[in-house]
C-alpha atoms as a PDB file:
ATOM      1  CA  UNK A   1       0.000   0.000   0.000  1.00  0.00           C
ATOM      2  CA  UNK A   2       1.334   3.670  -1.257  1.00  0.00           C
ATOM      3  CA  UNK A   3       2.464   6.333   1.458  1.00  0.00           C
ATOM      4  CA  UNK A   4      -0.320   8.039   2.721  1.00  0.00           C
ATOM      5  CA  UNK A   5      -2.823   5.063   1.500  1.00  0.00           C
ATOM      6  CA  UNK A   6      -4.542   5.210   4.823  1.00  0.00           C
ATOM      7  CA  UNK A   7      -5.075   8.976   5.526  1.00  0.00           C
ATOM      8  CA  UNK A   8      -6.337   9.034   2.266  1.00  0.00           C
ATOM      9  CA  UNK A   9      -9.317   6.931   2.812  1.00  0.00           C
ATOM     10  CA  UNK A  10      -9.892   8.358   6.154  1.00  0.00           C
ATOM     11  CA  UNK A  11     -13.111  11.176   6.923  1.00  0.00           C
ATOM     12  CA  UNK A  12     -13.017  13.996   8.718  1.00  0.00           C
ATOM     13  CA  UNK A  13     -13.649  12.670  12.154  1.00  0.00           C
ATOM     14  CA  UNK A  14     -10.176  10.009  11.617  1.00  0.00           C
ATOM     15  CA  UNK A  15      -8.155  13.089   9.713  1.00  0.00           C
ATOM     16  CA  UNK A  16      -8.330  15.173  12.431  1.00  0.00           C
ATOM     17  CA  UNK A  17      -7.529  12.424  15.331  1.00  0.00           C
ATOM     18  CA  UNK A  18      -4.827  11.035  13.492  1.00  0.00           C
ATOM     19  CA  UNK A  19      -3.172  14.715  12.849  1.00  0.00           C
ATOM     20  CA  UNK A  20      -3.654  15.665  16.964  1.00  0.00           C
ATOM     21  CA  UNK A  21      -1.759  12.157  17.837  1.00  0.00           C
ATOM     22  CA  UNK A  22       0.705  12.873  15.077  1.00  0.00           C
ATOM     23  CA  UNK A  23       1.342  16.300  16.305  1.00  0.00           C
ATOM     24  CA  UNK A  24       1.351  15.122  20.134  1.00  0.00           C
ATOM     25  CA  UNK A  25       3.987  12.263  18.708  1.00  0.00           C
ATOM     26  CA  UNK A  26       6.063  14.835  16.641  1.00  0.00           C
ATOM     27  CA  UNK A  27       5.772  12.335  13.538  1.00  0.00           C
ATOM     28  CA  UNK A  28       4.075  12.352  10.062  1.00  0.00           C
ATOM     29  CA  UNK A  29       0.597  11.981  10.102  1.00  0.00           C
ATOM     30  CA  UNK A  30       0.701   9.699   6.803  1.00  0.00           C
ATOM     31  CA  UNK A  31       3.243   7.656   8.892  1.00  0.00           C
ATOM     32  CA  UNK A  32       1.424   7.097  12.028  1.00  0.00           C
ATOM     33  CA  UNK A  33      -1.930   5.963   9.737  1.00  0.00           C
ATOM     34  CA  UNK A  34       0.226   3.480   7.805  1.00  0.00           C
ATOM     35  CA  UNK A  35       1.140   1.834  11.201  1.00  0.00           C
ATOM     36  CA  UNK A  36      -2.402   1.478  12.521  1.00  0.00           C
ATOM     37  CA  UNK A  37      -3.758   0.058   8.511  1.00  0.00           C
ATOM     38  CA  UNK A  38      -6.697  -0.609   7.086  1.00  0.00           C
ATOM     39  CA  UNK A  39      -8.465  -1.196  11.077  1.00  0.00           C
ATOM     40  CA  UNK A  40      -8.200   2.619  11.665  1.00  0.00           C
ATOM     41  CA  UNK A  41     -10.240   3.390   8.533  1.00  0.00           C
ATOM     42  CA  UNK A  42     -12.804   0.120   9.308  1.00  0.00           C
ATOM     43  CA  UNK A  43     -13.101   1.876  13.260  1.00  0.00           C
ATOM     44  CA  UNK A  44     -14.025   5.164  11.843  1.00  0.00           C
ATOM     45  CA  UNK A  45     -16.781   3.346   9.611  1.00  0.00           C
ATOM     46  CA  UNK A  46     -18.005   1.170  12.473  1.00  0.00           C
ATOM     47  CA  UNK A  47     -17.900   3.524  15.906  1.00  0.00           C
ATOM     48  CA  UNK A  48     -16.521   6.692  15.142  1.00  0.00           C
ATOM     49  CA  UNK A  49     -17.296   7.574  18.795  1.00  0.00           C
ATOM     50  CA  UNK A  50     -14.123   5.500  19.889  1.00  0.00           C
ATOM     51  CA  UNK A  51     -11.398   8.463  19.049  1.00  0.00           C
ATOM     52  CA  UNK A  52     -13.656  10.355  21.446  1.00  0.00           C
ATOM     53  CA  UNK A  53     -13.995   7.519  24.253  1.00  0.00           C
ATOM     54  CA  UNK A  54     -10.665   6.375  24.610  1.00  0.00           C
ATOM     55  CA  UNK A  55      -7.461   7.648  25.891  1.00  0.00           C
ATOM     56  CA  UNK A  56      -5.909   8.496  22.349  1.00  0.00           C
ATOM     57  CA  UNK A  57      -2.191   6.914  22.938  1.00  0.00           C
ATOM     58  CA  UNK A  58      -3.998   3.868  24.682  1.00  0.00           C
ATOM     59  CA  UNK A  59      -6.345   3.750  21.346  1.00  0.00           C
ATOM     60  CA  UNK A  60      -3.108   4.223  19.196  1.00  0.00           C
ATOM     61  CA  UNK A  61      -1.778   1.334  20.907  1.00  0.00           C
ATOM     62  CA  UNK A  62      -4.524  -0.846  20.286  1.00  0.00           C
ATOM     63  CA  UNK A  63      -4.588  -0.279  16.377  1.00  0.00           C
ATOM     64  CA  UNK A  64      -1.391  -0.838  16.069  1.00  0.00           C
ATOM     65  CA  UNK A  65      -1.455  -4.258  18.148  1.00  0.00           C
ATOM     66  CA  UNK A  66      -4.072  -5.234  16.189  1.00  0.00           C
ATOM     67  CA  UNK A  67      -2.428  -4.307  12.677  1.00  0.00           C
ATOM     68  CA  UNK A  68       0.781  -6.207  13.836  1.00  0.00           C
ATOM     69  CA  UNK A  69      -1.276  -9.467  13.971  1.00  0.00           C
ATOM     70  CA  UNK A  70      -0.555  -9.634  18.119  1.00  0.00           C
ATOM     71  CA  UNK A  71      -4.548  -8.898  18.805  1.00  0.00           C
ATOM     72  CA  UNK A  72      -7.830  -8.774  17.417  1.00  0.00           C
ATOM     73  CA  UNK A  73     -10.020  -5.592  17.412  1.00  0.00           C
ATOM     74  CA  UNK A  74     -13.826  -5.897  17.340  1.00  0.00           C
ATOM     75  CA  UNK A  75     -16.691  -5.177  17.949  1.00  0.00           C
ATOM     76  CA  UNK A  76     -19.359  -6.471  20.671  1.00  0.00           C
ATOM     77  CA  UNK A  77     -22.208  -5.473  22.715  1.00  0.00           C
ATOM     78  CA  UNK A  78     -21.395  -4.558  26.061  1.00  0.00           C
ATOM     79  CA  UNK A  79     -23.919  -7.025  27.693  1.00  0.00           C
ATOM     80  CA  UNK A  80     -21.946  -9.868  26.389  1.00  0.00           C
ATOM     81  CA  UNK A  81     -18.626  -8.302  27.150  1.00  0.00           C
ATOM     82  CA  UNK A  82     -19.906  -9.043  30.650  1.00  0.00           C
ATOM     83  CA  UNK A  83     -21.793 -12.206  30.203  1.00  0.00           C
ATOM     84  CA  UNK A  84     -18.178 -13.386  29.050  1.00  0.00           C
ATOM     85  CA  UNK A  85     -15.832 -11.696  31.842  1.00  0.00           C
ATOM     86  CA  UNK A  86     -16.055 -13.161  35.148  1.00  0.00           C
ATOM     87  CA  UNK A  87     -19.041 -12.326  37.341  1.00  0.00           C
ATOM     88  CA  UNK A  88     -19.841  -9.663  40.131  1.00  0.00           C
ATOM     89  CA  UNK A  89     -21.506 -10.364  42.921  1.00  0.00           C
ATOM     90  CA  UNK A  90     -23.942  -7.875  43.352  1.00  0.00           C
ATOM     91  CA  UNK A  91     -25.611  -9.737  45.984  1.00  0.00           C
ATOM     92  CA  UNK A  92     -23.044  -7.770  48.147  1.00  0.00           C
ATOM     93  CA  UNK A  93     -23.980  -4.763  49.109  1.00  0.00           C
ATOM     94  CA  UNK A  94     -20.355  -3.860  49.637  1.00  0.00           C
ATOM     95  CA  UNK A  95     -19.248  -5.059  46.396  1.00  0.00           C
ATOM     96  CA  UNK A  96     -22.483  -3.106  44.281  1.00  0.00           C
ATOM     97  CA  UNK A  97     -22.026  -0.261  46.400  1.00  0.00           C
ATOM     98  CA  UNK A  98     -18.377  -0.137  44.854  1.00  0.00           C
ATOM     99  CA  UNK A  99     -19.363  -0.647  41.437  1.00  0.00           C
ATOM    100  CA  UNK A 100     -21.835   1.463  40.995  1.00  0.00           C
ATOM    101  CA  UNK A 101     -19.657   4.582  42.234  1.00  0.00           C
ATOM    102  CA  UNK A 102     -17.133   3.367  39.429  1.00  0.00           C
ATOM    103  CA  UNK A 103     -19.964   3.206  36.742  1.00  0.00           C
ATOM    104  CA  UNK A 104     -21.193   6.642  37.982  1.00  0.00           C
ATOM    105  CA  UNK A 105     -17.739   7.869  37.444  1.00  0.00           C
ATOM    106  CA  UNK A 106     -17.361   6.280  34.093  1.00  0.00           C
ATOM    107  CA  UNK A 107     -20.974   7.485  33.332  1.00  0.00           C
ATOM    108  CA  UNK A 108     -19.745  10.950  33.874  1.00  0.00           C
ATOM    109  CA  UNK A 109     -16.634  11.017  31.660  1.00  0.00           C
ATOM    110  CA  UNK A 110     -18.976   9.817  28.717  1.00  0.00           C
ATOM    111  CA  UNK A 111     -20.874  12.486  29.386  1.00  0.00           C
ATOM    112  CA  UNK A 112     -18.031  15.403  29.517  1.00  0.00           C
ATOM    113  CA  UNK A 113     -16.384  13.498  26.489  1.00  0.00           C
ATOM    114  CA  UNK A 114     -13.806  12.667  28.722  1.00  0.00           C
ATOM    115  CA  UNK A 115     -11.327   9.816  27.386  1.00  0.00           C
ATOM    116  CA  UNK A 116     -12.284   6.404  29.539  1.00  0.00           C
ATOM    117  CA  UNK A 117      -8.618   5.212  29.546  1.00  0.00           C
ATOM    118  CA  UNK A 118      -7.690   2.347  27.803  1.00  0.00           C
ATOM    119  CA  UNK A 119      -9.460  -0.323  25.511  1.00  0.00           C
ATOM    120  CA  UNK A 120     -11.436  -3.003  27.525  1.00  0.00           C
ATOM    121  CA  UNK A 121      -9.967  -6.526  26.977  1.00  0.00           C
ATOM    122  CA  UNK A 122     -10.671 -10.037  26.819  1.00  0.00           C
ATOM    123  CA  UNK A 123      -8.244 -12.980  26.728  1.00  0.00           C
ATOM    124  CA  UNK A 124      -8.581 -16.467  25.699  1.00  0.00           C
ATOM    125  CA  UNK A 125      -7.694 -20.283  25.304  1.00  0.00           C
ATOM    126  CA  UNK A 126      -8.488 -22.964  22.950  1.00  0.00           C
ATOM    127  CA  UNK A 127      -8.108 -26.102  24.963  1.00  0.00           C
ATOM    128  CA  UNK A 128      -9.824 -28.214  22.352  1.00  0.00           C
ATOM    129  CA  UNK A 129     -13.624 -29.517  20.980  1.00  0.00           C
ATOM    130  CA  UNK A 130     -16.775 -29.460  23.242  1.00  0.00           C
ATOM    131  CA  UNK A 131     -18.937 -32.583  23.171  1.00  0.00           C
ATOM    132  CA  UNK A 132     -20.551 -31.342  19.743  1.00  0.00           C
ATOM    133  CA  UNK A 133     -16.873 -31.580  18.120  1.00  0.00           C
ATOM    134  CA  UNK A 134     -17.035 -27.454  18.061  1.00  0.00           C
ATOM    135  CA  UNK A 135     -13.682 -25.471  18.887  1.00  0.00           C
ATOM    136  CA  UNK A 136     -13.511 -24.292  22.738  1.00  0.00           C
ATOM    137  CA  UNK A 137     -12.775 -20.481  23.083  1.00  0.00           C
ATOM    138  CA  UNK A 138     -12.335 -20.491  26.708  1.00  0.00           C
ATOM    139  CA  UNK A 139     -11.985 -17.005  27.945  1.00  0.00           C
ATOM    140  CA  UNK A 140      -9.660 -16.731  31.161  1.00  0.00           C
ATOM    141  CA  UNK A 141      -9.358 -12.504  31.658  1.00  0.00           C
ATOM    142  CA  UNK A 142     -10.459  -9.575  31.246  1.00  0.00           C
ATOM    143  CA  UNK A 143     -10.119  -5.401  31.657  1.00  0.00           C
ATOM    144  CA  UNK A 144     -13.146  -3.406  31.451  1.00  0.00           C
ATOM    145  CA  UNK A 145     -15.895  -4.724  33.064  1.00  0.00           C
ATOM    146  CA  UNK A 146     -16.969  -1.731  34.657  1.00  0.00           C
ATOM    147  CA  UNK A 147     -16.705   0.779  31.370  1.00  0.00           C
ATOM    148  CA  UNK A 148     -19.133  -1.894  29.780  1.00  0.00           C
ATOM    149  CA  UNK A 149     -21.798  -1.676  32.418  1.00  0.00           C
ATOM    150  CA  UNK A 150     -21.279   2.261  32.036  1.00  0.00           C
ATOM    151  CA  UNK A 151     -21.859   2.181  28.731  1.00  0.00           C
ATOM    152  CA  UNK A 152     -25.374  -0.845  28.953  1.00  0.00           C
ATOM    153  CA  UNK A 153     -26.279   2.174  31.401  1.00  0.00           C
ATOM    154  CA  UNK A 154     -26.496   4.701  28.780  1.00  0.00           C
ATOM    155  CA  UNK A 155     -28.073   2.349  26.483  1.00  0.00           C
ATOM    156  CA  UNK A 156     -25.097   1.538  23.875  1.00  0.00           C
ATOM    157  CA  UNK A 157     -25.221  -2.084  21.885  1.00  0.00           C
ATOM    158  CA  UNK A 158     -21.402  -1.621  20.831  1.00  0.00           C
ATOM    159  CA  UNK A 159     -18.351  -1.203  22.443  1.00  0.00           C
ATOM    160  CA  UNK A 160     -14.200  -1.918  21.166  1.00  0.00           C
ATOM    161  CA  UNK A 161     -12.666  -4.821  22.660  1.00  0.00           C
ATOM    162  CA  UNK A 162      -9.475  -6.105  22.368  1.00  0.00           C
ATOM    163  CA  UNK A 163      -9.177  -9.762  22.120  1.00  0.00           C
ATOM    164  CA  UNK A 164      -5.769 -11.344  23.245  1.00  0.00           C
ATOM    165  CA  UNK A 165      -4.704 -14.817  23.190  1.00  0.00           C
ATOM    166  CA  UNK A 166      -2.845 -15.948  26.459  1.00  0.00           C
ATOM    167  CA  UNK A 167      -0.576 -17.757  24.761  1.00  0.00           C
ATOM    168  CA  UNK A 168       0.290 -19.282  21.001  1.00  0.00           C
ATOM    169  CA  UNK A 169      -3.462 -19.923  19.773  1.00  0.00           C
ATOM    170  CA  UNK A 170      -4.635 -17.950  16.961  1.00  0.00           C
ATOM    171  CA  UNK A 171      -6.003 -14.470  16.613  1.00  0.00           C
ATOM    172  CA  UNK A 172      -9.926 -14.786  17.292  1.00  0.00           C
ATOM    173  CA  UNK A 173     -10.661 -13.806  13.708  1.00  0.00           C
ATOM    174  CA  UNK A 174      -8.873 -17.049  12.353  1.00  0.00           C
ATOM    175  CA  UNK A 175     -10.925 -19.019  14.692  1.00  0.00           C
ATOM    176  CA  UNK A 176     -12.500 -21.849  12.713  1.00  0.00           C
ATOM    177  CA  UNK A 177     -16.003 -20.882  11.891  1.00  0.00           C
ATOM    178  CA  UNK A 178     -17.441 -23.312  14.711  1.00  0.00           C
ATOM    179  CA  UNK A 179     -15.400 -21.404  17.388  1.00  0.00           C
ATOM    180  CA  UNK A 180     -17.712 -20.849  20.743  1.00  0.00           C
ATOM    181  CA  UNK A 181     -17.586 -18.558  23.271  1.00  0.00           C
ATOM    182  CA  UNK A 182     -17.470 -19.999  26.789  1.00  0.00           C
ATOM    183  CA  UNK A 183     -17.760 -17.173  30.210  1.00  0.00           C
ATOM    184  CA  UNK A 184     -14.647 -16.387  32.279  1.00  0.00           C
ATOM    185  CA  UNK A 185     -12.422 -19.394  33.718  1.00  0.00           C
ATOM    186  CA  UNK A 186     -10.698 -17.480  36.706  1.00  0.00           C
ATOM    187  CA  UNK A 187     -10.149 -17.292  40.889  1.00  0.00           C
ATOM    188  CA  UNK A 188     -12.415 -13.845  40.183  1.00  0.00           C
ATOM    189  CA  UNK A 189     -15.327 -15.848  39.003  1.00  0.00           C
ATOM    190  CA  UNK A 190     -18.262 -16.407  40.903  1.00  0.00           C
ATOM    191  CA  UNK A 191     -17.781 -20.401  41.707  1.00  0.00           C
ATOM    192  CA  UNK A 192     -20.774 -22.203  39.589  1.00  0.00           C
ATOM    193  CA  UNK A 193     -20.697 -19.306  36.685  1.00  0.00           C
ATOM    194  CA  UNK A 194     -17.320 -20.436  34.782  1.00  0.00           C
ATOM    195  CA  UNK A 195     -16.933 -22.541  31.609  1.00  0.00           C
ATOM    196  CA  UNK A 196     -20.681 -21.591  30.709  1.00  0.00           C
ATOM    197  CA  UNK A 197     -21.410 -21.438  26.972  1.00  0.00           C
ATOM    198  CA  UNK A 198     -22.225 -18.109  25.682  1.00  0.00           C
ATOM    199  CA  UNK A 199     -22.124 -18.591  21.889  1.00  0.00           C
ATOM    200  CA  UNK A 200     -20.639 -18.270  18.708  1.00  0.00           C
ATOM    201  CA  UNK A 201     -17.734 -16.175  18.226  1.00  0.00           C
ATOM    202  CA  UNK A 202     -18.635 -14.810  15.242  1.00  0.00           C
ATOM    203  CA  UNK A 203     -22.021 -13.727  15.913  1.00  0.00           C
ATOM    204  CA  UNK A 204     -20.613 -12.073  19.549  1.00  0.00           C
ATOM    205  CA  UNK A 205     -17.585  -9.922  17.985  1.00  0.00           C
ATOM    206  CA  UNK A 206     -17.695  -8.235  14.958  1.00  0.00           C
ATOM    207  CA  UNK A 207     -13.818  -7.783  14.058  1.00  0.00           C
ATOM    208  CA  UNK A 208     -12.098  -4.702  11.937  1.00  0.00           C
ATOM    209  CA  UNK A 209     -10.480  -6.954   9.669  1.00  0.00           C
ATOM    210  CA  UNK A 210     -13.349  -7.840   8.316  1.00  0.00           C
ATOM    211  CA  UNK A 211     -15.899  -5.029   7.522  1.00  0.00           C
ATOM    212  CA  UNK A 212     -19.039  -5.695   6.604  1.00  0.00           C
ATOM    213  CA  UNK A 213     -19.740  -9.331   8.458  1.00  0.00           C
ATOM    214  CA  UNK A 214     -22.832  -8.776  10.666  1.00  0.00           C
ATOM    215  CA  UNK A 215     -22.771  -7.735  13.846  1.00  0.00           C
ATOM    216  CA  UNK A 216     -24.970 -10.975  15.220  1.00  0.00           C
ATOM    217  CA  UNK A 217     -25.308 -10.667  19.210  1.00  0.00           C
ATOM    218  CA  UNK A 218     -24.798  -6.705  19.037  1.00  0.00           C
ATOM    219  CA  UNK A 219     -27.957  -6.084  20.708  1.00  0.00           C
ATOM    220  CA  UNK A 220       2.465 -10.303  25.496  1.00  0.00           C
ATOM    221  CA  UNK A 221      -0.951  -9.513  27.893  1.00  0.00           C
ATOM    222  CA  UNK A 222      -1.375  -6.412  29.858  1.00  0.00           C
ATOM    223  CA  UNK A 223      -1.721  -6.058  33.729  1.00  0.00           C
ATOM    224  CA  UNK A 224      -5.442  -7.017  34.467  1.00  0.00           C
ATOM    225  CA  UNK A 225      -7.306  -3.696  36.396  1.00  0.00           C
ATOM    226  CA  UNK A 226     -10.274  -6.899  36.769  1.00  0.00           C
ATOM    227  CA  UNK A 227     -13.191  -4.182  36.730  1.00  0.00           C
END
């Protein structure tokens, strides 16, 4: 792909983010498009409202990851973000009372337009076949549980995740077509809630790299924050 490919196909809302990070990074803006690829322009098409949302250099980060090949970006509703990630127990008044200050405080930087920090995360096995000879996608952490619920608060059916593999398994976009979701495998899960089938991959995430597929259910690892 020619210099300046990228910022080329980008709109207005794209342009400008890309020229304030390129600025902030003291670097071409052509340059700094051509590292994120053809993801950047596929965000902009899908939720524009993510150069808004996130912190920009933690966004940055995650294009780039993604374009690299270390990470999958996509797409998902925030309800199954958290049917996936491990479970709260809001049957403690201690433990709602604490997350619903930190959704309150996440509700308000939406609101301001205040960058939420850094792209939630989910990351995963594949330990084998379930009983139905369909490929295991055993999720085992996560980072973001809390700016999910913020964001089912406000009434949003999409939110960017970033989906890691622990270890050598493939990028979640290669997954063979039969790949399934199962919830949060983890000492943070709620004993009796792990291993739980959630559903097909592809009709959960919708990834960059491939504009265009539907949505479906939209309706090295960092240090886990676990909210």
């Amino acid at each position: 792909m020619g210099k300046g490919k990228i910022l080329a196909e980008l709109g207005d809302t794209a342009f400008r983010w890309v020229a304030s990070l390129a600025d902030k990074l003291g670097r071409p803006a052509d340059e700094v498009a051509e590292e994120m690829g053809s993801k950047l322009v596929n965000l902009e098409k899908e939720m524009p409202e993510a150069f808004t949302l996130f912190d920009r250099m933690e966004l940055f980060s995650a294009i780039r990851e993604a374009n690299e090949g270390a990470s999958d970006l996509a797409i998902a509703s925030p309800s199954n973000f958290r049917e996936i990630a491990a479970q709260l127990d809001m049957e403690n008044p201690a433990v709602a009372d604490q997350v619903n200050k930190k959704v309150q405080e996440y509700i308000g930087d939406i609101q301001k337009g205040t960058a939420m920090g850094e792209v939630p995360y989910l990351s995963y096995e594949t330990p084998g076949k379930n009983i139905l000879g369909d490929t295991i996608t055993q999720f085992v952490m996560h980072d973001g549980r809390h700016r999910n619920r913020a964001k089912e608060a406000q009434g949003a059916l999409r939110n960017l995740v970033r989906l890691i593999p622990k270890g050598k398994e493939k990028l979640a976009s290669k997954l063979p077509d039969d790949a399934t979701a199962y919830t949060e495998m983890s000492n943070l899960q709620i004993p009796g809630e792990e291993g739980k089938e959630v559903g097909k991959m592809r009709d959960i995430f919708k990834y960059l790299s491939y504009l265009g597929v539907p949505v479906g259910a939209l309706g090295g690892l960092p240090d886990a924050e676990q909210n």
